[in-house]
C-alpha atoms as a PDB file:
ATOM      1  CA  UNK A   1       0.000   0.000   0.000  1.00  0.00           C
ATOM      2  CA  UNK A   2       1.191   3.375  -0.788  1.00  0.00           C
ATOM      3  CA  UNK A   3       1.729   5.765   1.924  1.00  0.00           C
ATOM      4  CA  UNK A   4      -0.293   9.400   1.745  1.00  0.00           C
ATOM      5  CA  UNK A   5       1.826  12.009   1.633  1.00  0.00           C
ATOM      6  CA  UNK A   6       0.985  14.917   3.942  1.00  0.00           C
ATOM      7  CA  UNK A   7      -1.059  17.458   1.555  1.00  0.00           C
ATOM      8  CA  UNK A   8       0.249  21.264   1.370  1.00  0.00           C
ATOM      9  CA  UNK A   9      -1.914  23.926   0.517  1.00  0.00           C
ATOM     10  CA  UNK A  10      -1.822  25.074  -3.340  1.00  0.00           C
ATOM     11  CA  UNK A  11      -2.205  28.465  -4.415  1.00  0.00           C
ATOM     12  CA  UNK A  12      -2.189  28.567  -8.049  1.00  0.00           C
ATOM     13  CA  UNK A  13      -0.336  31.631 -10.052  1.00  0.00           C
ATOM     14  CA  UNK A  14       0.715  32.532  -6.634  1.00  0.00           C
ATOM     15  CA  UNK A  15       3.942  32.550  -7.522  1.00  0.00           C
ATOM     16  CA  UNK A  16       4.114  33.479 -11.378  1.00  0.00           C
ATOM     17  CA  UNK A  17       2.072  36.669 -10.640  1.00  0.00           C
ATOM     18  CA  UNK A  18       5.412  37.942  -8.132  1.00  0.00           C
ATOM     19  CA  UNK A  19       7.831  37.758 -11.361  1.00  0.00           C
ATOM     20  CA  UNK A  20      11.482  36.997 -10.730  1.00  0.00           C
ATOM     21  CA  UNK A  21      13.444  37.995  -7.508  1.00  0.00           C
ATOM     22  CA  UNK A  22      17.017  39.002  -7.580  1.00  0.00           C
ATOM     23  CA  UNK A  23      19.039  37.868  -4.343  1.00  0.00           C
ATOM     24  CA  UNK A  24      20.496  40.465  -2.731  1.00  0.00           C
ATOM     25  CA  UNK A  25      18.500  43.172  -4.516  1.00  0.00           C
ATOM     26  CA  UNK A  26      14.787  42.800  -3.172  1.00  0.00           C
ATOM     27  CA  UNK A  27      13.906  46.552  -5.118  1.00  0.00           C
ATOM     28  CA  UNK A  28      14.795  44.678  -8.664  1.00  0.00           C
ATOM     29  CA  UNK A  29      11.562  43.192  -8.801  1.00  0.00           C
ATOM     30  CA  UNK A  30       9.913  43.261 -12.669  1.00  0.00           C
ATOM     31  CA  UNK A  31       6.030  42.760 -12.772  1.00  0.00           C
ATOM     32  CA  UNK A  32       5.236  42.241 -16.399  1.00  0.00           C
ATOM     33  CA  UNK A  33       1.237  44.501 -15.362  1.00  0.00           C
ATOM     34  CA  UNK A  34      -1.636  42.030 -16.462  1.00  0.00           C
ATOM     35  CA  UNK A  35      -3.065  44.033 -19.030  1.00  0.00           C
ATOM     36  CA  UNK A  36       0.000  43.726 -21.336  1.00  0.00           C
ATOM     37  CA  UNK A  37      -0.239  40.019 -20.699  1.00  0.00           C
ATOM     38  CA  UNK A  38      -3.837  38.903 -21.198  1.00  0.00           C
ATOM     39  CA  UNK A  39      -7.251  41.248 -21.798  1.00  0.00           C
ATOM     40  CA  UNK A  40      -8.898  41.175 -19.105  1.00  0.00           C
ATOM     41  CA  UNK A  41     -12.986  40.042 -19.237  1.00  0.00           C
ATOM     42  CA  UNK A  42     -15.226  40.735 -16.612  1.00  0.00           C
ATOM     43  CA  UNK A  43     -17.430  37.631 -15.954  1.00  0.00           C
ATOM     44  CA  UNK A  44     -19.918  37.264 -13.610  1.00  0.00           C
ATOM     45  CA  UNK A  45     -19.781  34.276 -10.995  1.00  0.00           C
ATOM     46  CA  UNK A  46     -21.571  31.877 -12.701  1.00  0.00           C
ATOM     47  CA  UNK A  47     -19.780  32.313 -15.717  1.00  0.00           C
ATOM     48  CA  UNK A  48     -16.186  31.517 -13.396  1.00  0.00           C
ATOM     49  CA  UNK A  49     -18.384  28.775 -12.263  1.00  0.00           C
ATOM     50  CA  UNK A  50     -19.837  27.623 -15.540  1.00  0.00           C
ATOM     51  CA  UNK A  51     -15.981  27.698 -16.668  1.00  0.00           C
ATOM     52  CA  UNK A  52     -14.693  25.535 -13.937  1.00  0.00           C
ATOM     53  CA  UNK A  53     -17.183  22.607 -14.942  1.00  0.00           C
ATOM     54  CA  UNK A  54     -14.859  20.804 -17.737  1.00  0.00           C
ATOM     55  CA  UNK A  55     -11.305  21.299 -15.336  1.00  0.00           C
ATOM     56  CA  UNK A  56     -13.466  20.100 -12.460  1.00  0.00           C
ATOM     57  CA  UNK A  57     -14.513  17.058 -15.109  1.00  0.00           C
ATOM     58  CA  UNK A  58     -11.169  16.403 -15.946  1.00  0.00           C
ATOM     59  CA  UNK A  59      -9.914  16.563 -12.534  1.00  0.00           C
ATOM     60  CA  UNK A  60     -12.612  13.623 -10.891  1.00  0.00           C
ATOM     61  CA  UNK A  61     -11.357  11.727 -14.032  1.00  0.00           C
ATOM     62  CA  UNK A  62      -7.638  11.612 -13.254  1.00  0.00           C
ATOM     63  CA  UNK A  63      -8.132  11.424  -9.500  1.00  0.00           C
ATOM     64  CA  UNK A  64     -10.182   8.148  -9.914  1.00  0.00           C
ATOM     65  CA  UNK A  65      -8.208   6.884 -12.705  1.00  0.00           C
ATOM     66  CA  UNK A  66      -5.308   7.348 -10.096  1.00  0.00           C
ATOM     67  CA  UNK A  67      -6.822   5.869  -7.506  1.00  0.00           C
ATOM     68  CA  UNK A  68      -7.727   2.972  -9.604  1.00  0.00           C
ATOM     69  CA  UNK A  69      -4.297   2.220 -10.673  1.00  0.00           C
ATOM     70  CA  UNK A  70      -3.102   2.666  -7.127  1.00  0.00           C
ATOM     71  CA  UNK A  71      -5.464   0.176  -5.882  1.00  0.00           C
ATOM     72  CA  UNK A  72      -4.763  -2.479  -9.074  1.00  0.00           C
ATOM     73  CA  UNK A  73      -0.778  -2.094  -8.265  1.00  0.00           C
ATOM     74  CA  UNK A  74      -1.601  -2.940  -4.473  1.00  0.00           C
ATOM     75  CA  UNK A  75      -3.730  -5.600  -4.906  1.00  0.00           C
ATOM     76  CA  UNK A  76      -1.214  -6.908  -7.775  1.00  0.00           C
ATOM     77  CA  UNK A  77       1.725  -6.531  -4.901  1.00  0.00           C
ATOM     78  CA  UNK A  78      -0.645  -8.159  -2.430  1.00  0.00           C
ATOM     79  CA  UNK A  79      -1.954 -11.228  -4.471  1.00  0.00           C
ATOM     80  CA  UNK A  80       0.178 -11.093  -6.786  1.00  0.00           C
ATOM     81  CA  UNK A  81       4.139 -12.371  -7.953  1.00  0.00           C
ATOM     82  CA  UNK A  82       4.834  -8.902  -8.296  1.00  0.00           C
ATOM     83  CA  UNK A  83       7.107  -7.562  -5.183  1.00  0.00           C
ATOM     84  CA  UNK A  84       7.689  -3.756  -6.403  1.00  0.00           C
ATOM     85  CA  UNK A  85       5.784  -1.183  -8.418  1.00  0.00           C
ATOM     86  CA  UNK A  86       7.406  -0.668 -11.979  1.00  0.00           C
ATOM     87  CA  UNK A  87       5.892   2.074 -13.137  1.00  0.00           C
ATOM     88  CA  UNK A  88       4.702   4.797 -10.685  1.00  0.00           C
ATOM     89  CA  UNK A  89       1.066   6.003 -10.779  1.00  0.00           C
ATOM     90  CA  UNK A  90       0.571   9.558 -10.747  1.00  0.00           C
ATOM     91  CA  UNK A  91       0.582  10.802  -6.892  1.00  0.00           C
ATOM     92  CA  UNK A  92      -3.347  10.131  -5.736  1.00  0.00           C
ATOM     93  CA  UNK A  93      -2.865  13.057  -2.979  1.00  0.00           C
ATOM     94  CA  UNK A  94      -1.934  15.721  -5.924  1.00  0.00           C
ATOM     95  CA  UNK A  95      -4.990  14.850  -8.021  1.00  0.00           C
ATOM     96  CA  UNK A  96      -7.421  14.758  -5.136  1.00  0.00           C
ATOM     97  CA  UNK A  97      -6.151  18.369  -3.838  1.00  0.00           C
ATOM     98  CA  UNK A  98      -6.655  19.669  -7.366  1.00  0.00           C
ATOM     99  CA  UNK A  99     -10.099  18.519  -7.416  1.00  0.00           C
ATOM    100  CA  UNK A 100     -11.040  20.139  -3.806  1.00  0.00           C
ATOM    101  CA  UNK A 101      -9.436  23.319  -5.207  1.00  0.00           C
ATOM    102  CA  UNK A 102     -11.650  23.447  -8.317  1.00  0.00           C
ATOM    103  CA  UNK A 103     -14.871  22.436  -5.608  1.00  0.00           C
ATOM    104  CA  UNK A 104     -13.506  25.699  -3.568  1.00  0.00           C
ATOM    105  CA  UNK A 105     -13.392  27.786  -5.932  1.00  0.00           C
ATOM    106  CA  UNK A 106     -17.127  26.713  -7.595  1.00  0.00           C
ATOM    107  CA  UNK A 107     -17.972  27.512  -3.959  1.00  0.00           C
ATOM    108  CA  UNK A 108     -16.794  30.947  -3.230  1.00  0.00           C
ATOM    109  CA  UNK A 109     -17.966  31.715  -6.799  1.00  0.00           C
ATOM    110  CA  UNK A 110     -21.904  30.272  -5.999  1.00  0.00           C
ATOM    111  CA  UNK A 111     -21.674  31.839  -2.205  1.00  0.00           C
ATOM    112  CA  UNK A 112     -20.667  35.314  -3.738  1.00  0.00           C
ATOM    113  CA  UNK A 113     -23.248  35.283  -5.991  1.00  0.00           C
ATOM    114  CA  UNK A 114     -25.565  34.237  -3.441  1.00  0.00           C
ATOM    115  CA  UNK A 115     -24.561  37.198  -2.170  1.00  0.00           C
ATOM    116  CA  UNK A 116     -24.973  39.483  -4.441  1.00  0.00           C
ATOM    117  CA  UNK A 117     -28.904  38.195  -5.234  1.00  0.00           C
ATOM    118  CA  UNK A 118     -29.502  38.586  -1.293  1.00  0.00           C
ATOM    119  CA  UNK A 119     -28.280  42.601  -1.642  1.00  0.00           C
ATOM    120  CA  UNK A 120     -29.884  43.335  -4.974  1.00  0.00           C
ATOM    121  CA  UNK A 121     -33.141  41.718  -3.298  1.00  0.00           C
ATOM    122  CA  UNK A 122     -32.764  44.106   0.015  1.00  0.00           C
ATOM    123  CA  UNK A 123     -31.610  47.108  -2.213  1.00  0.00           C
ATOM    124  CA  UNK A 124     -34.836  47.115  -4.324  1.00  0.00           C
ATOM    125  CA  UNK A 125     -37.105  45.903  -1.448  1.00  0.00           C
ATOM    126  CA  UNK A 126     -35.137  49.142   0.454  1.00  0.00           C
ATOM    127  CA  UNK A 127     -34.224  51.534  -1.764  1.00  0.00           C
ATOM    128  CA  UNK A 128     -36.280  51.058  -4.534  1.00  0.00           C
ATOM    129  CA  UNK A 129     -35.412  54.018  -6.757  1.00  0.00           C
ATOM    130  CA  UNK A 130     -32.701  52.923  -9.512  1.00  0.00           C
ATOM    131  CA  UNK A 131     -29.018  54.910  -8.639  1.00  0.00           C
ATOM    132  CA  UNK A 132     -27.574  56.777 -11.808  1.00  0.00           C
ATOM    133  CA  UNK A 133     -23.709  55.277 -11.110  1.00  0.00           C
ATOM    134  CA  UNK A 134     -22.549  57.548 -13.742  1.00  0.00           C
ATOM    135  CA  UNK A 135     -24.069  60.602 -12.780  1.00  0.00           C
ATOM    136  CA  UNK A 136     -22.411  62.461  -9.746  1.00  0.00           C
ATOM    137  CA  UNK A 137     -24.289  66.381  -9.731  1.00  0.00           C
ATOM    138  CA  UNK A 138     -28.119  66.609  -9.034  1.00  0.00           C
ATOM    139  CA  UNK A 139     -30.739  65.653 -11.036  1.00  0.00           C
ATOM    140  CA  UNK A 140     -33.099  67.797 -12.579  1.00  0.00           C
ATOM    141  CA  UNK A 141     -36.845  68.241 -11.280  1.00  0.00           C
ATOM    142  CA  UNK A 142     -38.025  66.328 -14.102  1.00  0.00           C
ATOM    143  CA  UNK A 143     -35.740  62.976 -13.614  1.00  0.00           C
ATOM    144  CA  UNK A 144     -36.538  62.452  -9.567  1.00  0.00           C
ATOM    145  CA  UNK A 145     -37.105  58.601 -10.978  1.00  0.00           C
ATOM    146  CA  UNK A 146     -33.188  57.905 -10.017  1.00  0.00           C
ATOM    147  CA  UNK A 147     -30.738  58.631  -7.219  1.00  0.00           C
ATOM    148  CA  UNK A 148     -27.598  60.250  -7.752  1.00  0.00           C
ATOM    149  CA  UNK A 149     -24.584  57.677  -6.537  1.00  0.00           C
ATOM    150  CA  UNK A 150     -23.831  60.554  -3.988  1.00  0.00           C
ATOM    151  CA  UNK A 151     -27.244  60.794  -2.585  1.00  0.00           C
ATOM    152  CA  UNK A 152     -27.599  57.250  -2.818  1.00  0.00           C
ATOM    153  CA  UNK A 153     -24.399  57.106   0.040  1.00  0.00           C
ATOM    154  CA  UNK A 154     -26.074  59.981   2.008  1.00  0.00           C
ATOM    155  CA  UNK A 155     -29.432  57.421   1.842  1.00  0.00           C
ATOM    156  CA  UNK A 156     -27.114  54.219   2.719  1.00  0.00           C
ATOM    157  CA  UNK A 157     -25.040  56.095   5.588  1.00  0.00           C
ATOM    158  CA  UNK A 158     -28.824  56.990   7.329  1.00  0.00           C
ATOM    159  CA  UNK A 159     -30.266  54.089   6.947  1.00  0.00           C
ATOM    160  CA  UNK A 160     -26.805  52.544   8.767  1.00  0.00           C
ATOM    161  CA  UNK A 161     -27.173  54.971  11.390  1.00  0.00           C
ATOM    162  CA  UNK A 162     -30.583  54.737  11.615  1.00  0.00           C
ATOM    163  CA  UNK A 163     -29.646  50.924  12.830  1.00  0.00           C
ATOM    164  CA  UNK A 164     -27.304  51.423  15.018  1.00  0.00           C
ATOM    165  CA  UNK A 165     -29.041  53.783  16.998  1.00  0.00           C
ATOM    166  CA  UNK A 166     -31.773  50.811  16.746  1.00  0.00           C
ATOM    167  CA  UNK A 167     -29.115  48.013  18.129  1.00  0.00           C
ATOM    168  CA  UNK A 168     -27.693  50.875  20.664  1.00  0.00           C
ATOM    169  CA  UNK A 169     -31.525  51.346  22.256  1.00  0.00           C
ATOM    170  CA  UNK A 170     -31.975  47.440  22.436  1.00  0.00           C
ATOM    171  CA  UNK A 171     -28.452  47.074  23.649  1.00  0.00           C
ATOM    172  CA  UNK A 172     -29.589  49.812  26.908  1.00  0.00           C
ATOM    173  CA  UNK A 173     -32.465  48.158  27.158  1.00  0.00           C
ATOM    174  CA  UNK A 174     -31.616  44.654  27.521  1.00  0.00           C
ATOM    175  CA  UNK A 175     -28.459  45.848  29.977  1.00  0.00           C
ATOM    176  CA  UNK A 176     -31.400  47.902  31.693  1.00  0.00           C
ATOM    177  CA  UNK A 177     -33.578  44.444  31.799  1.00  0.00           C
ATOM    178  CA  UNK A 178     -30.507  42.641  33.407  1.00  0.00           C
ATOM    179  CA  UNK A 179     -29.655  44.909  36.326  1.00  0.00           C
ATOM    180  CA  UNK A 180     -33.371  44.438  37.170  1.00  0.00           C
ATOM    181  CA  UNK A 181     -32.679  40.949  38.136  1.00  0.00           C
END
């Protein structure tokens, strides 16, 4: 039986995003910038997450197929006339940690977006007047139908205060509640 080898956390393009590092000279440090490299899209969540399906395919696939041909060489060392593995499988411990880091990222992707449905929902349910992003000086008279993004923080930074004065009275009260005892 093959012994598991003690898994280490994985951070892909971790590294190729610092660029090379000069000993001696830390301040020597070239970062090729991003947008030279690649054009950057923006995609949604479930786009990211939509893209991750045929990795996260192909990843399950080689982790069982490694697994499989683990298991086959132990049981052919076990049973069999063979004493030592030939031909080494691919590590089962890599493949596996690949696939959980595909099945993260789905996650944070689907929980972000979960997110962002749960504070569209409370913005229109709150503030139900659309906020002109682009748009930074008043309105006129005839266009009250939008916010302004700067009168849509004055709303936001109210409506926060407004709730912590709420938590702060409930706070007194329930301190006020417990000394009574």
């Amino acid at each position: 039986m093959q012994p598991m080898q003690p898994m280490q956390p994985q951070m892909p393009g971790a590294m190729s995003q610092m660029g090379p590092q000069q000993p001696g000279n830390p301040q020597v440090v070239q970062q090729i910038p991003q947008s030279l490299t690649q054009p950057q899209e923006r995609l949604d969540n479930i786009s990211k997450v939509k893209m991750l399906i045929g990795p996260l395919r192909d990843s399950l696939s080689l982790t069982i197929k490694s697994a499989a041909q683990i298991l086959h060489q132990n049981y052919l060392v076990d049973v069999g006339p063979q004493k030592a593995v030939d031909v080494q499988p691919p590590r089962f411990d890599k493949s596996i940690e690949e696939f959980y880091s595909i099945c993260d990222q789905m996650e944070l992707h689907l929980k972000t977006s979960i997110e962002c449905l749960n504070q569209l929902s409370s913005s229109q349910r709150y503030l139900p007047l659309p906020v002109a992003t682009a748009r930074t000086e008043p309105l006129p008279a005839q266009d009250v139908g939008s916010l302004t993004y700067p009168q849509y923080l004055a709303t936001v930074r109210a409506q926060v205060a407004y709730t912590k004065e709420i938590h702060d009275v409930l706070l007194a009260a329930a301190q006020n509640l417990g000394m009574g005892e």
